[in-house]
Protein backbone atom coordinates (compact mmCIF):
# COMPACT_ATOMS: atom_id res chain seq x y z
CA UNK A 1 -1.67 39.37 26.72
CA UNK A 2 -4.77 37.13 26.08
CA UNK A 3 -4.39 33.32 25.74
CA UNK A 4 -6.03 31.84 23.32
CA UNK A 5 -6.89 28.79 24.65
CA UNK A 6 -8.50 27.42 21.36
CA UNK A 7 -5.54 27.82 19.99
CA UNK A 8 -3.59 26.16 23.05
CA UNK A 9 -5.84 22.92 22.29
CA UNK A 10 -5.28 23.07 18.55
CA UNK A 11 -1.57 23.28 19.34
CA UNK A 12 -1.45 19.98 21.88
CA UNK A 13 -3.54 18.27 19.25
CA UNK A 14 -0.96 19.00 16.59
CA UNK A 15 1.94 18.17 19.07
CA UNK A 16 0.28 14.56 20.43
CA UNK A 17 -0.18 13.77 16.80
CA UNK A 18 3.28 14.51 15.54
CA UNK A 19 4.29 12.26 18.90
CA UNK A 20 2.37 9.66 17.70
CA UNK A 21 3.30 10.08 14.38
CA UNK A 22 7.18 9.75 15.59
CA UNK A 23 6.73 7.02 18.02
CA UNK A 24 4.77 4.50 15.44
CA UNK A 25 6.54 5.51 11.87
CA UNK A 26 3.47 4.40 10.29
CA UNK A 27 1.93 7.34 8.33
CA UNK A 28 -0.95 7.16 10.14
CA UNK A 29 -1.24 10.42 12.59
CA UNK A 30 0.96 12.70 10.50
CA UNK A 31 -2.57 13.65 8.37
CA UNK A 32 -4.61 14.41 11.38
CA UNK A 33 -1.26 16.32 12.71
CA UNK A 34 -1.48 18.72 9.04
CA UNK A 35 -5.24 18.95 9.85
CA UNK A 36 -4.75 20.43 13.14
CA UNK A 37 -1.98 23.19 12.07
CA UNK A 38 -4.54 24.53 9.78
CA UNK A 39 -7.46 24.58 12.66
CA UNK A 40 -4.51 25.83 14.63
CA UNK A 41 -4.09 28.68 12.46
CA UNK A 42 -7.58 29.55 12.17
CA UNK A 43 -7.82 29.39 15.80
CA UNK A 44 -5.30 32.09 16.20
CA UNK A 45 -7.01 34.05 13.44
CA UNK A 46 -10.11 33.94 15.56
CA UNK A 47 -12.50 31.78 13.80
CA UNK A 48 -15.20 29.94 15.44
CA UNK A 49 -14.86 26.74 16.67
CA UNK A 50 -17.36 24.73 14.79
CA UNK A 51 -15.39 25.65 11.39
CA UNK A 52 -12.41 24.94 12.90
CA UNK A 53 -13.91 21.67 13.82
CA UNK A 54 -15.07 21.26 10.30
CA UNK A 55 -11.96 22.36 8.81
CA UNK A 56 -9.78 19.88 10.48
CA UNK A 57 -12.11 16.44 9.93
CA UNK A 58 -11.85 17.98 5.75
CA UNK A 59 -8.17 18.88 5.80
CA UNK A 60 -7.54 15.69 7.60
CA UNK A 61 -9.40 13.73 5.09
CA UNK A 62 -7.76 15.34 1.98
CA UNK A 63 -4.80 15.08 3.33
CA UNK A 64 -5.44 11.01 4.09
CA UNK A 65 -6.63 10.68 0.52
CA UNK A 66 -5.03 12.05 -1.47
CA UNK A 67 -0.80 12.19 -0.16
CA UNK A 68 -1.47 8.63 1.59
CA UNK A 69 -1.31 6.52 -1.41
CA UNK A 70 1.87 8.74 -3.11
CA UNK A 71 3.59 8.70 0.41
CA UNK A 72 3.00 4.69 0.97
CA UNK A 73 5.00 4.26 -2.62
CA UNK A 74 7.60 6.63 -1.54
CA UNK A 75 8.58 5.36 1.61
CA UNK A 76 7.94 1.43 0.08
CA UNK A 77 10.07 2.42 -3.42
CA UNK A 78 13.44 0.36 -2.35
CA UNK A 79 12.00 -2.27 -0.39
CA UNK A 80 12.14 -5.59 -1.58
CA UNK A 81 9.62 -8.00 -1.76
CA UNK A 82 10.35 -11.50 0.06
CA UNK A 83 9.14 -14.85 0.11
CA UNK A 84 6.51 -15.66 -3.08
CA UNK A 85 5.32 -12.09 -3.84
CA UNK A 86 9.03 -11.51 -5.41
CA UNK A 87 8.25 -14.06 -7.91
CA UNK A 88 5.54 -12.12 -9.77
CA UNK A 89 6.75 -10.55 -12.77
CA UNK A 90 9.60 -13.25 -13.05
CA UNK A 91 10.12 -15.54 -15.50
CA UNK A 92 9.88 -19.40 -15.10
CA UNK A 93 10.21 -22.75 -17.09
CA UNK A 94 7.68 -25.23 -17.75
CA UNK A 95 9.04 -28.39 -16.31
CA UNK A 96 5.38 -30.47 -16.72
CA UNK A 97 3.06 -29.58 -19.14
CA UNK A 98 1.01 -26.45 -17.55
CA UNK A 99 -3.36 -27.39 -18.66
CA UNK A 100 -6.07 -25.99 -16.75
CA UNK A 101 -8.60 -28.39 -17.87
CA UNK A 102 -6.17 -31.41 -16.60
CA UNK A 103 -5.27 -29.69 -13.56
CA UNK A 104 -1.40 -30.65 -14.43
CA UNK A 105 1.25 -27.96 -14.39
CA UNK A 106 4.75 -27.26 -12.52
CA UNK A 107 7.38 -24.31 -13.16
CA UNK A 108 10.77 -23.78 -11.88
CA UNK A 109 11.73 -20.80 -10.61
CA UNK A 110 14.83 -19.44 -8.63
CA UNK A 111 15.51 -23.11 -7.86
CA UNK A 112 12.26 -23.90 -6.97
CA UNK A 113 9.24 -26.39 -8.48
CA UNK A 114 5.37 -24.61 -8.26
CA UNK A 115 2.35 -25.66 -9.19
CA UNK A 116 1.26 -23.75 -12.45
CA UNK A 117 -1.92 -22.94 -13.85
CA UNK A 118 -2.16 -20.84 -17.21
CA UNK A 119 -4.18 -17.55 -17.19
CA UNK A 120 -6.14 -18.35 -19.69
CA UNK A 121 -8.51 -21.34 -18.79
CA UNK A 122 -8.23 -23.04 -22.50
CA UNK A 123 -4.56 -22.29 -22.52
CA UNK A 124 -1.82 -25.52 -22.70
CA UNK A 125 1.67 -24.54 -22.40
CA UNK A 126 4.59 -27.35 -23.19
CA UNK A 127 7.12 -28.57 -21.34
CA UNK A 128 10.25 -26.50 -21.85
CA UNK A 129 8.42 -23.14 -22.64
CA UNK A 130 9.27 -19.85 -20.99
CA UNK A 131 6.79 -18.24 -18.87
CA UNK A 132 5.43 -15.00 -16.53
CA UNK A 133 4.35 -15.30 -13.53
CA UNK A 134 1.16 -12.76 -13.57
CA UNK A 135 -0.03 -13.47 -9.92
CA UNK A 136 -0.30 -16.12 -7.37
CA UNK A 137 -3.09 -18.08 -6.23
CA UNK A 138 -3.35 -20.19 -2.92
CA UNK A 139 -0.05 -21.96 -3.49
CA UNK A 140 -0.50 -21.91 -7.38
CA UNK A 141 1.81 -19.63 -9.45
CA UNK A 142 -0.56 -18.23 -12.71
CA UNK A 143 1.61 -17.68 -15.24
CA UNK A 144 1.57 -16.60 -18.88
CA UNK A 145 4.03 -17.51 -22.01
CA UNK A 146 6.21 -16.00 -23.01
């Protein structure tokens, strides 16, 4: 029986990725480690080693692209966000007049007092109003009404 050593390297490739892979959790190896089965397999098929070469850097690639993104929002779907990124998308109260051309502006939220600034740049929102908070800036909360 012939060894196919090609094949042999393919194969401790694919296993030091998949170690890697397991040791770090961080989706970064597993696409190089689906890039090397395939080379794997065309190594055992017999196919030279250049395409197998050029085969893996694609499959890799494709595989990086394209599942990465869908995989990150998978694996991220239940975790919650902490500290001030949970506050966008939630809603606030004016507590001081909120005018970008006055620089003035504070909302409460979740107990807390921010600094506000409106998204639109001629926009004045009253005291008392009901707003979104769209994104945040620096240590400014830019928020919408509501």
């Amino acid at each position: 029986m012939e060894i196919n050593m090609q094949a042999v390297v393919w194969l401790v490739v694919l296993v030091a990725l998949l170690a890697a892979e397991a040791i770090t959790l961080g989706l970064t190896t597993i696409w190089f480690a689906g890039g090397a089965l395939i080379a794997f397999g065309l190594a055992i098929a017999g196919t030279e080693v250049l395409l197998q070469i050029i085969v893996f850097c694609v499959v890799s690639v494709l595989l990086l692209v394209v599942t990465r993104p869908a995989a990150l929002r998978w694996f991220n779907r239940e975790r919650t966000r902490t500290n001030a990124g949970s506050l966008i998308g939630e809603t606030a109260v004016v507590t001081e007049a909120v005018d970008n051309l006055e620089g003035t502006g504070q909302v409460q939220v979740k107990g807390q007092f921010w600094t506000a600034r409106s998204v639109s740049d001629q926009g004045r929102i009253a005291a008392g109003n009901k707003v979104k908070i769209k994104k945040i800036s620096g240590v400014k909360l830019i928020v919408e009404e509501v």
